[in-house]
Protein backbone atom coordinates (compact mmCIF):
# COMPACT_ATOMS: atom_id res chain seq x y z
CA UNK A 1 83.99 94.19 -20.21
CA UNK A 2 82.02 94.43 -23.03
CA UNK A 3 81.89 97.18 -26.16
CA UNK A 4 78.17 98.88 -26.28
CA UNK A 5 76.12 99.97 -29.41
CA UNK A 6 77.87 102.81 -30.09
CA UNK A 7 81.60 101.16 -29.60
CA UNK A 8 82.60 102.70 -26.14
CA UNK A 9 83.84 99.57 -24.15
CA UNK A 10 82.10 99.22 -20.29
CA UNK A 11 81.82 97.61 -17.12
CA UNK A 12 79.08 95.70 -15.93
CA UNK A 13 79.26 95.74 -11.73
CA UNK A 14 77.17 95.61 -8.95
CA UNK A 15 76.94 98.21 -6.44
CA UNK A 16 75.50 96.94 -3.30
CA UNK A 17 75.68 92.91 -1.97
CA UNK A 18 75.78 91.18 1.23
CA UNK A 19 77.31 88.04 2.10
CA UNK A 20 77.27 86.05 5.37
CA UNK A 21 79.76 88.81 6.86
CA UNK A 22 76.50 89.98 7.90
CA UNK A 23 73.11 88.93 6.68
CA UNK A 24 73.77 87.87 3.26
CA UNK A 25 73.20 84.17 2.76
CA UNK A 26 76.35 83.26 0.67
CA UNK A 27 80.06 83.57 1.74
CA UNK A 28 82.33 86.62 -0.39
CA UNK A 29 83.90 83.96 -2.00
CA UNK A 30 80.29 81.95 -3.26
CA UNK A 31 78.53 85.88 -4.04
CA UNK A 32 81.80 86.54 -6.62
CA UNK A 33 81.30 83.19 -8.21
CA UNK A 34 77.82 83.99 -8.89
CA UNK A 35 78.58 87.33 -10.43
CA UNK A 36 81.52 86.23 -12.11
CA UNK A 37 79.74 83.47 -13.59
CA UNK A 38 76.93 85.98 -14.73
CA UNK A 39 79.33 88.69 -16.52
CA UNK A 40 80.04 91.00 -13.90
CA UNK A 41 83.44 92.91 -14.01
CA UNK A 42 83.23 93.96 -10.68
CA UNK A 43 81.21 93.59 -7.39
CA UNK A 44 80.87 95.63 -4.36
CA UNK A 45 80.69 93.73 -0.82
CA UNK A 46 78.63 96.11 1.22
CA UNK A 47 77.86 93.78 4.77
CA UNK A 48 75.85 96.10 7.33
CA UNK A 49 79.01 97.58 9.25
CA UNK A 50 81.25 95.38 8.24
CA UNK A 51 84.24 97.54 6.45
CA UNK A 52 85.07 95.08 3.18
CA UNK A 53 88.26 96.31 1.27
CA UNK A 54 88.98 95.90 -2.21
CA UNK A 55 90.56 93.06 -3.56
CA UNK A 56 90.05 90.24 -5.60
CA UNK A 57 87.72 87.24 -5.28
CA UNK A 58 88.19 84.46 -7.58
CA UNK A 59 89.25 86.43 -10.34
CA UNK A 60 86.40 89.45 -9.73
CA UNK A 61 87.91 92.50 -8.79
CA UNK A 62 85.99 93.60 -5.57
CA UNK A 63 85.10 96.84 -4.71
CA UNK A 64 85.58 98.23 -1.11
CA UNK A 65 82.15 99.56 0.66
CA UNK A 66 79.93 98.95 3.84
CA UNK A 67 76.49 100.05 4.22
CA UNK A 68 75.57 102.04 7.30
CA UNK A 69 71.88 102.58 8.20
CA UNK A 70 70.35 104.75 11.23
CA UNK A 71 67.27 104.81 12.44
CA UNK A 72 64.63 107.21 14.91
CA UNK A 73 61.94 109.76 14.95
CA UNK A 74 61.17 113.07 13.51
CA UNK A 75 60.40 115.50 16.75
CA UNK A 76 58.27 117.53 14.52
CA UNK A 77 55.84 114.85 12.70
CA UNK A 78 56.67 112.08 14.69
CA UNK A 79 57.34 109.76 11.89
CA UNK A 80 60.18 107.18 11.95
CA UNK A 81 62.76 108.20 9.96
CA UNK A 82 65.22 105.35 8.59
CA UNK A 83 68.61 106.72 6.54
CA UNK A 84 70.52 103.59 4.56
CA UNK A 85 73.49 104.71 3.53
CA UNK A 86 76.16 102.84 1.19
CA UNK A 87 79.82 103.49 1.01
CA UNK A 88 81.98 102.83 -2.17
CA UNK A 89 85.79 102.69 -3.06
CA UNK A 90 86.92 104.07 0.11
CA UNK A 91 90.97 104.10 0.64
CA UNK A 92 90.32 102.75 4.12
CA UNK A 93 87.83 101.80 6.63
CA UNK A 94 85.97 104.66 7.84
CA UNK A 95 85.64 103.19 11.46
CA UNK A 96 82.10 104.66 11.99
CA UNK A 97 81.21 103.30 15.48
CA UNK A 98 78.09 101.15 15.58
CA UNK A 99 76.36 103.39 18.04
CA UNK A 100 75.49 105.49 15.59
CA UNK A 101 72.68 103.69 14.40
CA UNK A 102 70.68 103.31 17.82
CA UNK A 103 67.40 105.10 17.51
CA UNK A 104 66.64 108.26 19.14
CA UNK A 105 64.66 111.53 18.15
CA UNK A 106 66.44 114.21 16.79
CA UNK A 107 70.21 113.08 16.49
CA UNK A 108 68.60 110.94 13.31
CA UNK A 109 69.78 113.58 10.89
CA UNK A 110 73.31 114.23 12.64
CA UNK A 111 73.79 110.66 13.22
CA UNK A 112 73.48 110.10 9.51
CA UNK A 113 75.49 112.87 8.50
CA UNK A 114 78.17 112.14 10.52
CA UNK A 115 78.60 108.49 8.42
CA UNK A 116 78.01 110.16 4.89
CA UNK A 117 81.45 112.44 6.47
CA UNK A 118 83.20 109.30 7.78
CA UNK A 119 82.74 108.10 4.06
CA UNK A 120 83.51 110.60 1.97
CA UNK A 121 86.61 111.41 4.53
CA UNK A 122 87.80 107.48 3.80
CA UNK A 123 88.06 109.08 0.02
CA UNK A 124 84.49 107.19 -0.57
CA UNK A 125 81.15 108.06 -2.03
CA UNK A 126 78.32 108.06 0.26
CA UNK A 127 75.03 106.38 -1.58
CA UNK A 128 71.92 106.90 -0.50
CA UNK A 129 69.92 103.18 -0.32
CA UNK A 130 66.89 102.24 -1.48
CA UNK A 131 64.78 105.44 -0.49
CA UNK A 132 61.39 104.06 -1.73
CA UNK A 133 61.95 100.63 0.43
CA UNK A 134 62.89 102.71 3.52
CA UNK A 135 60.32 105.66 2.95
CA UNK A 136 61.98 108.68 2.48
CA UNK A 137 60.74 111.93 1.39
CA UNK A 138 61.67 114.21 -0.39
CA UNK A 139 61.90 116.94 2.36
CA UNK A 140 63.84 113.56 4.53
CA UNK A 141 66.04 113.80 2.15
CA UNK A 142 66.41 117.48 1.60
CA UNK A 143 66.73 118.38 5.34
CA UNK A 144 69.43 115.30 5.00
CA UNK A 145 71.64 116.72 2.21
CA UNK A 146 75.49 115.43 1.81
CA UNK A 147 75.07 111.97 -0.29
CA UNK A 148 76.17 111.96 -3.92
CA UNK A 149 74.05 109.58 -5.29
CA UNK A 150 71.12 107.58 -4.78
CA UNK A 151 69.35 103.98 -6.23
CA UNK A 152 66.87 104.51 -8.28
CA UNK A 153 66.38 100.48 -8.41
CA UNK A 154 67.15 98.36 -5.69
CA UNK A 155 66.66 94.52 -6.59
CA UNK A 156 65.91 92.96 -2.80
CA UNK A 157 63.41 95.45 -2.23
CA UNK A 158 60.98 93.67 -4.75
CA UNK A 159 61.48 89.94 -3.25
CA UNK A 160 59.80 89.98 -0.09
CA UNK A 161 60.93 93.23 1.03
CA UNK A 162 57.88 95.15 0.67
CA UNK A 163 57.65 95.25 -2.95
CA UNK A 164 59.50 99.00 -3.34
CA UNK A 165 61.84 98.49 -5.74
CA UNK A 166 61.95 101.61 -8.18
CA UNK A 167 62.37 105.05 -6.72
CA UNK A 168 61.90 106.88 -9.27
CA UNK A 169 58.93 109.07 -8.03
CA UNK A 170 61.26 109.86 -5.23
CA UNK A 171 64.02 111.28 -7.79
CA UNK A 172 61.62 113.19 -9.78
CA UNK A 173 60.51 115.25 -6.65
CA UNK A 174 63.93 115.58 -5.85
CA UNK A 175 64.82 116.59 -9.23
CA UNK A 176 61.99 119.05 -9.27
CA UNK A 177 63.22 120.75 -6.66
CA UNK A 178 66.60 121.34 -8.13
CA UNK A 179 68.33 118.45 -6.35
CA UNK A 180 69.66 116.25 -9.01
CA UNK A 181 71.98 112.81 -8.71
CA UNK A 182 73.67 109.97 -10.22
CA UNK A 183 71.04 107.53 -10.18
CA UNK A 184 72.38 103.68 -9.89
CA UNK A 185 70.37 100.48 -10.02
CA UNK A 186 71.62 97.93 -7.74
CA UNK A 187 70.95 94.42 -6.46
CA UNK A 188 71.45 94.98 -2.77
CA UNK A 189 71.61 90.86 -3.02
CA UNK A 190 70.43 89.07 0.50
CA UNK A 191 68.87 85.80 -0.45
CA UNK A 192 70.62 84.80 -3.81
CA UNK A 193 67.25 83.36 -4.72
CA UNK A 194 66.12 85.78 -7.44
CA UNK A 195 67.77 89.12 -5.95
CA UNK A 196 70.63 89.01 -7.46
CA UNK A 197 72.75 89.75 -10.95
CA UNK A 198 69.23 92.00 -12.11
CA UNK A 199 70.44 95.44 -11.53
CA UNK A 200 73.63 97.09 -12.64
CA UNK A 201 75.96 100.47 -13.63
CA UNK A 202 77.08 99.93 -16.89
CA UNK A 203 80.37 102.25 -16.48
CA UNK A 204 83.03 103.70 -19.05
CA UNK A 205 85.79 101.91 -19.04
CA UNK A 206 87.83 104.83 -20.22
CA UNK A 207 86.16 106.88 -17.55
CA UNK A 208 87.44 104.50 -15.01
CA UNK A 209 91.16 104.62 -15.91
CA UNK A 210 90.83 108.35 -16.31
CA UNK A 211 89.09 109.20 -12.69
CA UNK A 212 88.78 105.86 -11.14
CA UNK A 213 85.77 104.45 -10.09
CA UNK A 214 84.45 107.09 -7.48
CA UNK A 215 85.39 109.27 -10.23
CA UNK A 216 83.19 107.96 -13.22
CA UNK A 217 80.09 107.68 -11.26
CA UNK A 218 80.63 111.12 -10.16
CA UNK A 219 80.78 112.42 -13.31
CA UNK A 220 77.99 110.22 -14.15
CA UNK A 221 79.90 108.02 -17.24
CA UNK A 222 77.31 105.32 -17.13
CA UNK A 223 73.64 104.17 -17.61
CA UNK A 224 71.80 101.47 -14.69
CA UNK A 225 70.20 98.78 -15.99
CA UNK A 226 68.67 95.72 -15.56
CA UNK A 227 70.02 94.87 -19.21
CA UNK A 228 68.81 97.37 -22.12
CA UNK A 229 70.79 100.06 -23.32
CA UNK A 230 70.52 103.68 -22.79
CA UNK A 231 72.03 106.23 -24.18
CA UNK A 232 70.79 109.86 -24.04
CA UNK A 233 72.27 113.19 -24.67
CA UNK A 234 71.32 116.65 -25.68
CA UNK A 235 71.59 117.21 -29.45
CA UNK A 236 70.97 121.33 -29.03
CA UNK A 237 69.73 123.67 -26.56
CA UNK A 238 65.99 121.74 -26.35
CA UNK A 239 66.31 118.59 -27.38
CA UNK A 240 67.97 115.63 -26.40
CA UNK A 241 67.66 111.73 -28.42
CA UNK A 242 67.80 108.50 -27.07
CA UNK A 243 69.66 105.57 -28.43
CA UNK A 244 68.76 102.69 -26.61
CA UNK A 245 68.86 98.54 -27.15
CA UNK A 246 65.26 97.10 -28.65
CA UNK A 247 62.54 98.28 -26.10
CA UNK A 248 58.65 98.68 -26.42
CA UNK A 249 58.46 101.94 -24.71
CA UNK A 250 60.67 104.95 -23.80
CA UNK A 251 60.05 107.13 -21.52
CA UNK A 252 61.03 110.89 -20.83
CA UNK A 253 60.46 112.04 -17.21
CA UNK A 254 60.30 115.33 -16.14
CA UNK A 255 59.39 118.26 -14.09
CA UNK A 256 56.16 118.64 -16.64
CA UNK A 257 53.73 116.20 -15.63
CA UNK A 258 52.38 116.76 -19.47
CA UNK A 259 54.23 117.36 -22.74
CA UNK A 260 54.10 116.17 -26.14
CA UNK A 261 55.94 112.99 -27.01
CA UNK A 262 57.01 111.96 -23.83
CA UNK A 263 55.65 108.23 -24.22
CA UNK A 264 56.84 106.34 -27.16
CA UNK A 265 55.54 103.06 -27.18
CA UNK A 266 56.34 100.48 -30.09
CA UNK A 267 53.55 99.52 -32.95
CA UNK A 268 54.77 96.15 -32.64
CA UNK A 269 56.61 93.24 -30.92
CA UNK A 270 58.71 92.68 -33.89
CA UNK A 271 58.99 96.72 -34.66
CA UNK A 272 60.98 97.63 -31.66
CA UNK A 273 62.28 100.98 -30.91
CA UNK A 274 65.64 102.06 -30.89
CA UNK A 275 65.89 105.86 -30.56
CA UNK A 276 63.61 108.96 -30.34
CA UNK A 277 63.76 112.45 -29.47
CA UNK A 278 62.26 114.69 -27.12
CA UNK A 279 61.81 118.28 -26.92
CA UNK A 280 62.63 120.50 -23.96
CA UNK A 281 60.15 123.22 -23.02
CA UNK A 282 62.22 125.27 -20.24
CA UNK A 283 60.16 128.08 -21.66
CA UNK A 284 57.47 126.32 -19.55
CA UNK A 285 59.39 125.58 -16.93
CA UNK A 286 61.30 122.29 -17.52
CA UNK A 287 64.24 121.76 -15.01
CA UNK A 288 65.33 118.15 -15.80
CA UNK A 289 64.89 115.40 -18.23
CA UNK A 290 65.55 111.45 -17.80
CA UNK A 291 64.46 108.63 -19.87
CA UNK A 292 63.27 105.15 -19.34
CA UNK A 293 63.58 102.35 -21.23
CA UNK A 294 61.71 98.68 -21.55
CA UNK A 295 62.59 95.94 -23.29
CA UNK A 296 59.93 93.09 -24.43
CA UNK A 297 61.22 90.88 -21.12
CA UNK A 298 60.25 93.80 -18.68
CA UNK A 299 63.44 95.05 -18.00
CA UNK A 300 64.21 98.48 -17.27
CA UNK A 301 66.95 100.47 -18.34
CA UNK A 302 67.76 104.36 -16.73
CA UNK A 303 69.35 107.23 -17.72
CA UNK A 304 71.03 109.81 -15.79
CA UNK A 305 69.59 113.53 -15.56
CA UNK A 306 70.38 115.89 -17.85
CA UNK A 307 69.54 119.42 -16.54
CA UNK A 308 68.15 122.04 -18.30
């Protein structure tokens, strides 16, 4: 736990991790060391059908999850469709059967709705994976419906994994559209050799005890990050201001493909930013706003939506 720039204490943990349970190549025990060691509060153990409870590891609280995936073919387009879906905090183990995720044409879409209800059911929330790395659009995703949040940042998917890492494109069409979600970033760890302990939820702590885990990222009390600070909120009816850590640039992502101000970029290495406001023009048509932020190392830091 650690206290952020504005004083609200918070949780640093990992959403989404794999250990030799299924293809992960280090044992539960070896992954919490690792994020122990690296200052996570928490960790969830999310093996490829492979129900892990919630417990403790070493001192690292653990948090229950699996991840699901399904795979087949559109009838209409004839494009393979490929749903990965993670569960989190669930009171039990869902017992999805491990049919479900042989390939066939239509039953794609049924197949995967039928494990986001076995999750949510087992009192868990049903996350939808790495949607750049597996290719989803927007009307995949639409036509899916039922998950409650997706990764905007998966860290596997940029070490040998087809370089897909950032899904943010994917979340602005989304968002465009009117479908708006908690956005995570998440490690998805495999190898251990550079995938993991980059991406994180930086959740409330007071949020937690309040609603619980499942709770706080439903009500979206956090920021992802790969380390920077983000803080945004709306400071009247059209604008909103971003506190953030040092970063050379912020950005504000919207509907708009064009507005003023929605690039701030630092004069300097040693004249970092550290907050800015934007302007909301719903009289043009803005739905949504996020932000962005970079730090001088690369990093990214991301907001949640806030709708308009």
């Amino acid at each position: 736990m650690f206290t952020d720039m504005l004083g609200k204490s918070r949780l640093k943990i990992n959403l989404h991790a794999h250990t030799t349970l299924s293809d992960g190549h280090k044992t539960p025990e070896e992954a919490a060391a690792i994020y122990a060691a690296a200052g996570y509060d928490a960790l969830a153990l999310t093996d490829h059908w492979v129900y892990g409870p919630a417990r403790a590891i070493g001192g690292l609280d653990i948090i229950s999850g699996c991840e699901y995936h399904v795979t087949g073919v559109d009838a209409e387009t004839g494009a393979t469709v490929v749903f990965h879906v993670v569960g989190l905090g669930m009171e039990r183990d869902p017992e999805l059967p491990i049919a479900l995720k042989m390939e066939d044409d239509e039953g794609v879409y049924d197949r995967a709705r039928l494990i986001i209800d076995g999750i949510q059911k087992a009192g868990g929330m049903a996350v939808l994976a790495h949607p750049a790395w597996s290719l989803n659009t927007p009307a995949m995703l639409r036509r899916l419906g039922g998950f409650e949040a997706t990764e905007i940042y998966n860290s596997v998917s940029d070490f040998g994994m087809s370089d897909r890492p950032y899904s943010g494109q994917i979340v602005d069409m989304l968002a465009s559209a009117g479908y708006t979600y908690p956005l995570l970033a998440t490690d998805d760890t495999h190898h251990y050799t550079g995938d993991e302990c980059r991406g994180a939820v930086y959740v409330e702590a007071d949020a937690v005890r309040e609603l619980g885990l499942v709770g706080a990222l439903r009500a979206e009390r956090f920021y992802a990050s790969m380390g920077p600070e983000v803080h945004l909120e709306r400071v009247s009816e059209n604008t909103v201001r971003l506190v953030c850590s040092p970063a050379v640039k912020i950005a504000f992502l919207s509907n708009l493909v064009w507005t003023q101000g929605r690039m701030v970029r630092a004069e300097s290495p040693d004249a970092p930013l550290t907050e800015a406001t934007f302007t909301l023009r719903p009289d043009r048509g803005e739905r949504y706003v996020r932000a962005e932020v970079t730090d001088a190392e690369g990093r990214v830091g991301w907001s949640n939506i806030i709708r308009v």
